[in-house]
Protein backbone atom coordinates (compact mmCIF):
# COMPACT_ATOMS: atom_id res chain seq x y z
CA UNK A 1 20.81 4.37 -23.49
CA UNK A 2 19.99 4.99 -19.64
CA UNK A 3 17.36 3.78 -18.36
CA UNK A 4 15.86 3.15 -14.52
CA UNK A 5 12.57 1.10 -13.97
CA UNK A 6 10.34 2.96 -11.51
CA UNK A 7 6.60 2.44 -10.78
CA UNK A 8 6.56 6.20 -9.14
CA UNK A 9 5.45 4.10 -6.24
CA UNK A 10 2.54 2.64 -7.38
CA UNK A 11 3.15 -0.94 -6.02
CA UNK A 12 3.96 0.55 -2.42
CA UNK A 13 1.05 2.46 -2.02
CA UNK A 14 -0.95 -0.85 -2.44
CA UNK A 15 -1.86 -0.45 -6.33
CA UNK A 16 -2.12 -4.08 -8.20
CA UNK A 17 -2.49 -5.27 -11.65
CA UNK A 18 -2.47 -3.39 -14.90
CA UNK A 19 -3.21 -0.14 -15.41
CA UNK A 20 -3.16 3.00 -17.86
CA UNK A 21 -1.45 5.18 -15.07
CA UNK A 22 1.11 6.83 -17.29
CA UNK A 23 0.31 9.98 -16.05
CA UNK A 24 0.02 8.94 -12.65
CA UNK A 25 3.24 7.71 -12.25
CA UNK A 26 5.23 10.28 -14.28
CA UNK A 27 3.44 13.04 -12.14
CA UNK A 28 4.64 11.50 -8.92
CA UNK A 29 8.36 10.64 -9.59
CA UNK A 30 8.75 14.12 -11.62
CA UNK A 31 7.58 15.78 -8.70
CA UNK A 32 7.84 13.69 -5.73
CA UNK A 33 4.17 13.80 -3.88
CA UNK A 34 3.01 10.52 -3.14
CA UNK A 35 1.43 8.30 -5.80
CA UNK A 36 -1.80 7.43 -3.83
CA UNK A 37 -2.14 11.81 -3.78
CA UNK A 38 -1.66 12.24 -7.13
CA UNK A 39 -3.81 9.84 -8.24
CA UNK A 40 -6.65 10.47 -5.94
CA UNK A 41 -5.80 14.42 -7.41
CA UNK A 42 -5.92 13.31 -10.96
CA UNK A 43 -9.44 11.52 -10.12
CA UNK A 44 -11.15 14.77 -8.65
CA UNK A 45 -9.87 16.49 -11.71
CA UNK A 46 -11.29 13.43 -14.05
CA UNK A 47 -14.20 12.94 -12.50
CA UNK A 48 -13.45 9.58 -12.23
CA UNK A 49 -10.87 7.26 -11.60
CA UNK A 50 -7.55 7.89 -13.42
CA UNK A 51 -6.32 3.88 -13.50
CA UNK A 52 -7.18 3.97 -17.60
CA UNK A 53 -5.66 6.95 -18.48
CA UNK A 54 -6.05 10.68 -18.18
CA UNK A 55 -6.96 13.41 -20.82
CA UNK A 56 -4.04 15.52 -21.34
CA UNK A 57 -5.86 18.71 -20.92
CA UNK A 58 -6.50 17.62 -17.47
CA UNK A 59 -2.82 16.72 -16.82
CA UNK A 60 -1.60 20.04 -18.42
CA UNK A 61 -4.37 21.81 -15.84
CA UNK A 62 -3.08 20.12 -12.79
CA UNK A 63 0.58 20.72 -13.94
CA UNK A 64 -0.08 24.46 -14.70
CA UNK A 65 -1.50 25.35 -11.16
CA UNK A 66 1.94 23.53 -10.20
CA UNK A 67 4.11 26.35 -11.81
CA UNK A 68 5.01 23.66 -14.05
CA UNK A 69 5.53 25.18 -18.02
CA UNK A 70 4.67 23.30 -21.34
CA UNK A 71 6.94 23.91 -24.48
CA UNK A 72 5.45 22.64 -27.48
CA UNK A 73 7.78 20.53 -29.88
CA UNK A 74 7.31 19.93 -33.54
CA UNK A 75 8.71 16.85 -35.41
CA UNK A 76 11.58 15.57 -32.76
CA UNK A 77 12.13 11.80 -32.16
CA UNK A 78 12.15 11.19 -28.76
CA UNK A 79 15.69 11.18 -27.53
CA UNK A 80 16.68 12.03 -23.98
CA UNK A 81 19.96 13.76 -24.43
CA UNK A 82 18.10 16.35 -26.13
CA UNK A 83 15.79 17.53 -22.95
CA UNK A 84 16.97 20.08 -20.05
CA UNK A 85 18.88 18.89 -17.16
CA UNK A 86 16.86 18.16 -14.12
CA UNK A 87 13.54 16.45 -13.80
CA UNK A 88 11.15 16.83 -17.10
CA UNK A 89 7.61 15.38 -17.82
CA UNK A 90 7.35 14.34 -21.44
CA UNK A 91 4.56 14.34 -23.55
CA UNK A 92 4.73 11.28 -26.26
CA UNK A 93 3.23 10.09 -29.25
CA UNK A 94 3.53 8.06 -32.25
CA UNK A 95 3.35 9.59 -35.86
CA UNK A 96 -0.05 8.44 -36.39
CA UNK A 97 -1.15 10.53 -33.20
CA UNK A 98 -1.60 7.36 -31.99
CA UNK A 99 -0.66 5.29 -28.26
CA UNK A 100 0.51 8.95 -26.51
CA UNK A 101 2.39 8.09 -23.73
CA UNK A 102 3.63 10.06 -20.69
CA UNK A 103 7.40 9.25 -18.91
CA UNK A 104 9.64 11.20 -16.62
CA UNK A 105 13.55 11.85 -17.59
CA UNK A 106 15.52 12.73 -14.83
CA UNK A 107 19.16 14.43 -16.07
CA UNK A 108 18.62 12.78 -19.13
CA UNK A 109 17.29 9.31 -17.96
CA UNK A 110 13.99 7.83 -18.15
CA UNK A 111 12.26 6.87 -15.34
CA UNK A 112 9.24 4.49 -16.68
CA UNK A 113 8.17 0.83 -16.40
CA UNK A 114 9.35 0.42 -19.65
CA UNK A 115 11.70 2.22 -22.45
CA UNK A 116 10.37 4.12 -24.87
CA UNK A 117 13.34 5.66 -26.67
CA UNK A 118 13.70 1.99 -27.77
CA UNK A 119 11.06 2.24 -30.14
CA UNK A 120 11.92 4.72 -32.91
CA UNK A 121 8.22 5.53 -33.80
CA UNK A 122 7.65 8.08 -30.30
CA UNK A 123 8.33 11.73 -30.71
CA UNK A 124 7.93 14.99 -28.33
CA UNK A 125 5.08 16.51 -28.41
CA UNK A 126 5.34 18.82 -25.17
CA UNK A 127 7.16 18.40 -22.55
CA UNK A 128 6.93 20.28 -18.81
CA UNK A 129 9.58 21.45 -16.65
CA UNK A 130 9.54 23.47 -13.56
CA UNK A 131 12.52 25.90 -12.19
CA UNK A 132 12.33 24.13 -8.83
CA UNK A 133 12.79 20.48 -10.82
CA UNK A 134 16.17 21.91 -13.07
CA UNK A 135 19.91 21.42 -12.52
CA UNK A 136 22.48 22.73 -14.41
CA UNK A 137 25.34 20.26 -15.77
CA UNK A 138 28.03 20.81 -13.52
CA UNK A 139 31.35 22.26 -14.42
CA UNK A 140 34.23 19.47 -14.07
CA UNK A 141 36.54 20.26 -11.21
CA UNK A 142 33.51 22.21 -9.33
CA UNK A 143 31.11 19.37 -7.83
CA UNK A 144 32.32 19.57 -4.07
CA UNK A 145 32.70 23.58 -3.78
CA UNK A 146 31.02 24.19 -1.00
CA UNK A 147 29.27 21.01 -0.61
CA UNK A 148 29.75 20.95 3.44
CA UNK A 149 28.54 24.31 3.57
CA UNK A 150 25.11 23.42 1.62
CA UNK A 151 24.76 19.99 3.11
CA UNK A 152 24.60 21.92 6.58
CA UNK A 153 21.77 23.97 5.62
CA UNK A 154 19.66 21.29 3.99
CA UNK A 155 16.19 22.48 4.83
CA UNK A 156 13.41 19.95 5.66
CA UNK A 157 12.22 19.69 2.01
CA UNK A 158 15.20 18.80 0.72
CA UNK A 159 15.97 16.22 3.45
CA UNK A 160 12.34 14.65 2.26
CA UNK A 161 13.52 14.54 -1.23
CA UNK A 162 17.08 13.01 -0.78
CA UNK A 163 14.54 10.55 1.84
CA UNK A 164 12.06 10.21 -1.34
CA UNK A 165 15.31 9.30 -3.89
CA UNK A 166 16.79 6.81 -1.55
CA UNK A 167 13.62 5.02 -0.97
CA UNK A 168 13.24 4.97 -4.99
CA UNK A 169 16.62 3.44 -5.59
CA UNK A 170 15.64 1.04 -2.38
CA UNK A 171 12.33 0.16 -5.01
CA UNK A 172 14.76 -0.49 -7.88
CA UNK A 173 17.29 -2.36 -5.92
CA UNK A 174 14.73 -4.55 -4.49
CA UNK A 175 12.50 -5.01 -7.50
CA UNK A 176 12.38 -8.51 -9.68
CA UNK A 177 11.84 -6.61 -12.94
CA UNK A 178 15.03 -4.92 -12.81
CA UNK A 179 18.06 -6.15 -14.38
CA UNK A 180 21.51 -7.12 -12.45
CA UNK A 181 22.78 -3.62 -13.21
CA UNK A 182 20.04 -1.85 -12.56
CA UNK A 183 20.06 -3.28 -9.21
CA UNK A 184 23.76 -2.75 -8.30
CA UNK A 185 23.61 0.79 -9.78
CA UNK A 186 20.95 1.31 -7.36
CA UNK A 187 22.66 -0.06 -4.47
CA UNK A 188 26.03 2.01 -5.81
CA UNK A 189 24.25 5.07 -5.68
CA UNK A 190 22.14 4.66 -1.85
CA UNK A 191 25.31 3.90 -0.58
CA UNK A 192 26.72 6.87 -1.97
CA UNK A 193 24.13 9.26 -0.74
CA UNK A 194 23.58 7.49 2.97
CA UNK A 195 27.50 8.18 3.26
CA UNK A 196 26.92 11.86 1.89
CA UNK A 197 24.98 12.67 4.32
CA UNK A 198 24.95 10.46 7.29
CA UNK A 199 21.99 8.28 7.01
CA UNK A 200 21.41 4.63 7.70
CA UNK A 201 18.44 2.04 6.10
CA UNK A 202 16.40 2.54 9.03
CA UNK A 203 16.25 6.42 8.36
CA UNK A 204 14.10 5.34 4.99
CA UNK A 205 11.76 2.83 6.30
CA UNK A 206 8.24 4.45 5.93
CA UNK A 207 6.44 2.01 7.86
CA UNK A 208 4.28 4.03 9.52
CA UNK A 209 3.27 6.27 6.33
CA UNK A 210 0.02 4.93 5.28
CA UNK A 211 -0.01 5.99 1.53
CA UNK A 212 3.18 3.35 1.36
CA UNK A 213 1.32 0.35 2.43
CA UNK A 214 0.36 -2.27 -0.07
CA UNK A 215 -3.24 -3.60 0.28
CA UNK A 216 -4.33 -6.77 -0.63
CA UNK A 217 -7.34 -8.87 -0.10
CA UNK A 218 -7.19 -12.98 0.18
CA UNK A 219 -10.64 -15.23 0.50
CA UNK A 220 -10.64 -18.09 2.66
CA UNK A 221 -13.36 -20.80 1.79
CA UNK A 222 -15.48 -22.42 4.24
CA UNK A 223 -17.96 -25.27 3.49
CA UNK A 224 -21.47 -24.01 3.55
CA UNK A 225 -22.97 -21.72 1.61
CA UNK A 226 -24.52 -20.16 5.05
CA UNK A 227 -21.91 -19.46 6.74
CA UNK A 228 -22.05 -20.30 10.51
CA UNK A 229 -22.74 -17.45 12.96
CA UNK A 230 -19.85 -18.27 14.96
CA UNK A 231 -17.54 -18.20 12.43
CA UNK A 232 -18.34 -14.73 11.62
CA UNK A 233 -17.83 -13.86 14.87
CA UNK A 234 -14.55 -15.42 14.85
CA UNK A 235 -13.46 -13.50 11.60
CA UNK A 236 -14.81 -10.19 13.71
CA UNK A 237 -12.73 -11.78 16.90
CA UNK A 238 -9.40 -11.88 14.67
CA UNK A 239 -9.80 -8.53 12.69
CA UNK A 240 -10.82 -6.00 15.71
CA UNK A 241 -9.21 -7.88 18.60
CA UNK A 242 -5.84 -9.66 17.03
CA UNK A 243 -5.42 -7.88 13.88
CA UNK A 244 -7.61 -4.53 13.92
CA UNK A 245 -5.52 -3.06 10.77
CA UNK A 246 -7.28 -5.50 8.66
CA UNK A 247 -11.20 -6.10 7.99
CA UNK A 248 -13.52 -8.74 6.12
CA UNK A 249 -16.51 -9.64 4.33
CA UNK A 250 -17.77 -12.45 3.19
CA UNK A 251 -19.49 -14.01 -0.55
CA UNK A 252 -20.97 -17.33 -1.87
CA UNK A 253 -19.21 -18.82 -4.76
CA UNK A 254 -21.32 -22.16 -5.23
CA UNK A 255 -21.46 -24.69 -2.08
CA UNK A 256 -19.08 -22.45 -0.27
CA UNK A 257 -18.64 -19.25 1.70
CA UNK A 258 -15.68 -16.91 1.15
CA UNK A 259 -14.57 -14.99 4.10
CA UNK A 260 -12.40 -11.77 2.69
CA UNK A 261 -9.51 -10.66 4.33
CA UNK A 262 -8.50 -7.02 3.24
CA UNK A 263 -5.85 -4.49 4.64
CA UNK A 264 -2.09 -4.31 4.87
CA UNK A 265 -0.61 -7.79 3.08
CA UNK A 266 1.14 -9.22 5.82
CA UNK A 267 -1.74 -8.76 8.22
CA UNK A 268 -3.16 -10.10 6.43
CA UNK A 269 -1.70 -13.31 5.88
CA UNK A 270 -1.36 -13.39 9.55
CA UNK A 271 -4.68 -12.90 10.01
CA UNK A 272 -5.68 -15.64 7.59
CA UNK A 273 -3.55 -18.33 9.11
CA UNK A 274 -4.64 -17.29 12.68
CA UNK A 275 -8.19 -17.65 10.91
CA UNK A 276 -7.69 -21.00 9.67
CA UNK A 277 -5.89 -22.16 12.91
CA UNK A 278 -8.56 -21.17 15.22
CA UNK A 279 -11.46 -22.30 12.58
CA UNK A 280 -9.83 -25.60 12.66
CA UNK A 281 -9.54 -25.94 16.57
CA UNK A 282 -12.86 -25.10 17.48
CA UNK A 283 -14.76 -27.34 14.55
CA UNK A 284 -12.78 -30.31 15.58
CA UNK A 285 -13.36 -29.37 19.54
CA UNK A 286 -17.28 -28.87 18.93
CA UNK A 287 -17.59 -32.28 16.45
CA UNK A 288 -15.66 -34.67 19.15
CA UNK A 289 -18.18 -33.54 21.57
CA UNK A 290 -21.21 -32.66 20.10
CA UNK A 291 -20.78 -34.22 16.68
CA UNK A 292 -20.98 -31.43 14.61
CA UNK A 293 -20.76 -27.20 14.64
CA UNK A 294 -22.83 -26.19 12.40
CA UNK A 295 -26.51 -26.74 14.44
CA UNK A 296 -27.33 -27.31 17.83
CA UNK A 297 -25.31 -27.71 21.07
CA UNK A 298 -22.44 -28.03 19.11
CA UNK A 299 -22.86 -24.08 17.35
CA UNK A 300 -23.83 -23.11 20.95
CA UNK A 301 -20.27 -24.30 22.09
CA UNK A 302 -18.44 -22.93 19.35
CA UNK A 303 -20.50 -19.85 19.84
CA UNK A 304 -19.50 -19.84 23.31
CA UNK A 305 -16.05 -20.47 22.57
CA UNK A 306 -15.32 -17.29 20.26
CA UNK A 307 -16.92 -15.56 23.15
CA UNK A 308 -14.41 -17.15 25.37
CA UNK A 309 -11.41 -15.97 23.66
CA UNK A 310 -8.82 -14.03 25.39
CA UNK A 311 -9.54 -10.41 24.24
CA UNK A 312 -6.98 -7.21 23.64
CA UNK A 313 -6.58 -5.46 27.43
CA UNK A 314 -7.51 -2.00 26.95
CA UNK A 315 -7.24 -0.15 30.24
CA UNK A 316 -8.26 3.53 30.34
CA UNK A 317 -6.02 6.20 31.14
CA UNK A 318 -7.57 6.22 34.38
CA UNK A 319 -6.12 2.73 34.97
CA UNK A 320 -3.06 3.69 33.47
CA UNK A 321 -0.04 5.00 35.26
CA UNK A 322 2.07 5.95 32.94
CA UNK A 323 1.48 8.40 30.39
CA UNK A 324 3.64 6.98 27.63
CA UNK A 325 1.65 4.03 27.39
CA UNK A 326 -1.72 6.04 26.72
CA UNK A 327 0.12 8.40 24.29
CA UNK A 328 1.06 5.31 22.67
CA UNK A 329 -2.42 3.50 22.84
CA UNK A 330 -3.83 6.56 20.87
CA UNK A 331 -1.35 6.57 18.28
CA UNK A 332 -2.01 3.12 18.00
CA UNK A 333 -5.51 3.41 17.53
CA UNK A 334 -4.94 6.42 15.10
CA UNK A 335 -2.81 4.91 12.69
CA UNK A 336 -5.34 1.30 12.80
CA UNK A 337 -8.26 3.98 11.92
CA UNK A 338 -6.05 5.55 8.98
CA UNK A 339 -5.12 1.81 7.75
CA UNK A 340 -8.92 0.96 7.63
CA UNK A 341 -9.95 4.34 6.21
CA UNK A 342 -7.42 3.83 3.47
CA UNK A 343 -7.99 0.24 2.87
CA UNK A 344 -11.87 0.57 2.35
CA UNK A 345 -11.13 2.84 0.02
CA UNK A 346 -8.86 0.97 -2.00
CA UNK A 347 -11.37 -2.06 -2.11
CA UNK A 348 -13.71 0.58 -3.68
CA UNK A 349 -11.35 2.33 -6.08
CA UNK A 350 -9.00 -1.18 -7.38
CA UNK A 351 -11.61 -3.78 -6.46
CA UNK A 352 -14.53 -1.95 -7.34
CA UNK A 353 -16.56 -3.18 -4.03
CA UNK A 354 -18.82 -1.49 -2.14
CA UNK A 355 -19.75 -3.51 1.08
CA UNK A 356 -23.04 -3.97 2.32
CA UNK A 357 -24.22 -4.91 6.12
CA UNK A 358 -26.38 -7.69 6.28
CA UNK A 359 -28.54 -9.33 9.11
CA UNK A 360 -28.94 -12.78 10.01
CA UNK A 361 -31.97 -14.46 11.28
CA UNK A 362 -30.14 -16.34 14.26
CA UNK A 363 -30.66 -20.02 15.20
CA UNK A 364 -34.02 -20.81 17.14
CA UNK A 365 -31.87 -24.01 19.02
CA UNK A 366 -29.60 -22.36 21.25
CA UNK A 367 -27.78 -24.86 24.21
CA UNK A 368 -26.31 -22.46 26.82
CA UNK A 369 -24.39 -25.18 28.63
CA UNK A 370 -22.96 -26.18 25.62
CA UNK A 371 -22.55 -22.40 24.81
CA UNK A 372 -20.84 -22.36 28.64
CA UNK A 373 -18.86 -24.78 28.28
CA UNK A 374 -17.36 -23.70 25.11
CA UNK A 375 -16.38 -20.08 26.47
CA UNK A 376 -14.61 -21.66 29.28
CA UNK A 377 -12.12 -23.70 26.95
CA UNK A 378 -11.96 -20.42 24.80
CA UNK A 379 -10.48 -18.64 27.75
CA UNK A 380 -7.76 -21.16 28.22
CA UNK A 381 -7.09 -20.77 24.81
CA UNK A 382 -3.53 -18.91 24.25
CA UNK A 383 -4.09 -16.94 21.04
CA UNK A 384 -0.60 -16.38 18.91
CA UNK A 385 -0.48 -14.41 15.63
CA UNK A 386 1.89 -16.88 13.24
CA UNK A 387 4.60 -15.01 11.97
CA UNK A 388 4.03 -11.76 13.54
CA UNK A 389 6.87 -8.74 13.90
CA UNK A 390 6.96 -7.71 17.71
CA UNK A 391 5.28 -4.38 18.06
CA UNK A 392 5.00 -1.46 20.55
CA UNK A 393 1.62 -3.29 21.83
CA UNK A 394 3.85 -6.67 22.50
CA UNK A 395 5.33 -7.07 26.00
C-alpha cells in the first residue's frame, strides 16, 4: 500500500514535540495554505489552541465555508483505492467510535505521519472533497496532449502549488523518518517536475517566508542566581545589535541564571555561541584586573565594556547615497520585525510563556574609570558571529 510521510509542514513552520494536530495537518496538505494559517484559523474557530485536537463540527465548519463537501459513509474499512481521484480529507474512526483520526489521500495515497490503512480496525466515516482538489484518472496514451500548451498558461496559483509540492517532496526527501524509498521516490519525482517545467532548487527555497521558519529556544546558564547587569546588557548587545531576529529572557533554576535564547534555530545557535564567547572574554578580562565581575570596579569595567562594543552602522537615508541600500535596510528591518512578531508568539502558543519586564535596583558602587577603561578595550574588540551565512547586510 502507498504511503508518503508528511507533517503538512508542521516542523518548518517552527512546531516541536507531540501534538494532536490531525486536523491541522490534513487541512494544510489537502489544501495547501500554510500550516502556521491553518492552525492559527482552527484556534479562532476553537477558541483555543488546536495542538490537542479539534471538534469535528468545527473542522466540518471551516471546511464548508471552503466549498469543500462532506459525504457521509456507512460501514467501509478504510481503504484508499476506494476514494475519488485528487486530494480528499478523510474522516476516521474505529468501530467502537473510538481514537477518530483525520489523514489526507492524495490520488489514492495517504499523506500522514503515520499509516492508518495498516490497522484494519479504521473505517470512513465522512470524507471531504472539493472540485478544485479532483483529477480524473487519465486515459493511457493521453497524458502529454497538450501539455506545452497548458504548461504555458500556468497561472500564478498553480505555479504556487507545483512550488508548494516540490517543497513537500524536498520535506520527505530530506526527512530522517522516511524510509530509503520514500526518499528516492521523492527525489525521482522533484526531479521530474523541476525538468517539467524549468525550475532549479533555488526556485523552492522559502527563506524569506516567515511561516516556514522553525523556532526554537536554548537556555544558557550563568552562575548566580542574580544575574549581573552587564551581562544582560550583553544578551541585549547580541540580540538587537548582532542577531536582531532573535530575543531573550532570562529564569532562576537553583544557584543559577538561565539566559533564553528564542527565534529562528540557527540564530540562534549563533547567537548563543557569540554569547558564550563574549561572556567568557570579558569575565576573564575584568577578573585579571580587577579580580572579579560580579561587584565593584570590576562590573564597572565589564559594564563599560558591553558599552564599548562595536555597534551595527545604521546611517539614515540622508547619509545614504544610494537608494538600493535604504530599500534594502527597510526590508531588512521588516522581515527582523515579522521574525520577532512571529517568534513571541510561538513562545506563547508551544511554550506557553508570557514574558514579563522586570526592573533592577542597580549597584550603589559604580567605578567610572574602571567603567572607562573597559569601553575602550570593547571598542577594539572585533565582534564575529561563529558560523554565520553571509547576508545582504555583510560587505
Amino acid at each position: 500500500m502507498d504511503f508518503i510521510w508528511n507533517d503538512g509542514g508542521r516542523a518548518a513552520c517552527g512546531f516541536v514535540g507531540l501534538a494532536g494536530d490531525c486536523v491541522t495537518r490534513a487541512i494544510s496538505m489537502a489544501t495547501g495554505v500554510v500550516y502556521r494559517d491553518v492552525y492559527e484559523q482552527l484556534g479562532v474557530l476553537c477558541e483555543k489552541s488546536p495542538r490537542s485536537g479539534v471538534r469535528i463540527d468545527v473542522a466540518n465548519k471551516y471546511l464548508t465555508e471552503r466549498n469543500w463537501q462532506r459525504q457521509s459513509v456507512f460501514d467501509q474499512a478504510f481503504d484508499p483505492q476506494v476514494l475519488p481521484m485528487g486530494k480528499v480529507i478523510v474522516h476516521l474512526s474505529k468501530w467502537n467510535d473510538r481514537s477518530p483520526h483525520f489523514c489526507t489521500v492524495i490520488d489514492r495515497v495517504v499523506h500522514d505521519t503515520w499509516d492508518a490503512s495498516e490497522d484494519g480496525d479504521y473505517f470512513i466515516h465522512a470524507f471531504w472533497t472539493s472540485a478544485e482538489h479532483q483529477t480524473e484518472s487519465p486515459v493511457p496514451g493521453m497524458e502529454s496532449k497538450g501539455r506545452e500548451s497548458a504548461e504555458q498558461e500556468l497561472t500564478q496559483s498553480e505555479f504556487d502549488k507545483i512550488l508548494n509540492r516540490l517543497r513537500a517532496l524536498d520535506n520527505t526527501a530530506s526527512n530522517g523518518a522516511s524510509t530509503e524509498a520514500e526518499k528516492h521516490n521523492a527525489l525521482r519525482m522533484m526531479q521530474t517536475l523541476m525538468l517539467r517545467h524549468n525550475l532549479s532548487r533555488d526556485d523552492i527555497t522559502d527563506d524569506d517566508n516567515v511561516s516556514n521558519v522553525q523556532f526554537t529556544r536554548i537556555a544558557c546558564p550563568v552562575n548566580g542566581r542574580r544575574a549581573c547587569n552587564w551581562e544582560k546588557s550583553l544578551a541585549h548587545y547580541v540580540t538587537a545589535d548582532i542577531l536582531p531576529s532573535t530575543q531573550w529572557f532570562s529564569s532562576t533554576k537553583g544557584h543559577r541564571t538561565l539566559f533564553w535564547f528564542y527565534g529562528p534555530l540557527a540564530d540562534v545557535r549563533n547567537a548563543i555561541s557569540l554569547f558564550r564567547e563574549l561572556l567568557l572574554t570579558i569575565a576573564t578580562a575584568a577578573q585579571l584586573q580587577f579580580r572579579g565581575y560580579s561587584r565593584g570596579s570590576g562590573a564597572s569595567y565589564a559594564e563599560g565594556y558591553v558599552l564599548g562594543l562595536p555597534r551595527t552602522a545604521s546611517a539614515s537615508p540622508a547619509e545614504s547615497n544610494s537608494t538600493q541600500i535604504v530599500s534594502e535596510r527597510a526590508l531588512i528591518q521588516t522581515r527582523t520585525i515579522a521574525l520577532q512578531t512571529a517568534a513571541e508568539q510561538w513562545l506563547k502558543i508551544e511554550c506557553n510563556i508570557t514574558l514579563v519586564s522586570t526592573r533592577g535596583t542597580g549597584r550603589f558602587l559604580h567605578d567610572d574609570v574602571a567603567a572607562n577603561r573597559g569601553k575602550l578595550h570593547g571598542s577594539q574588540h572585533e565582534v564575529a558571529i561563529p558560523n554565520a551565512p553571509r547576508r545582504i547586510t555583510q560587505k
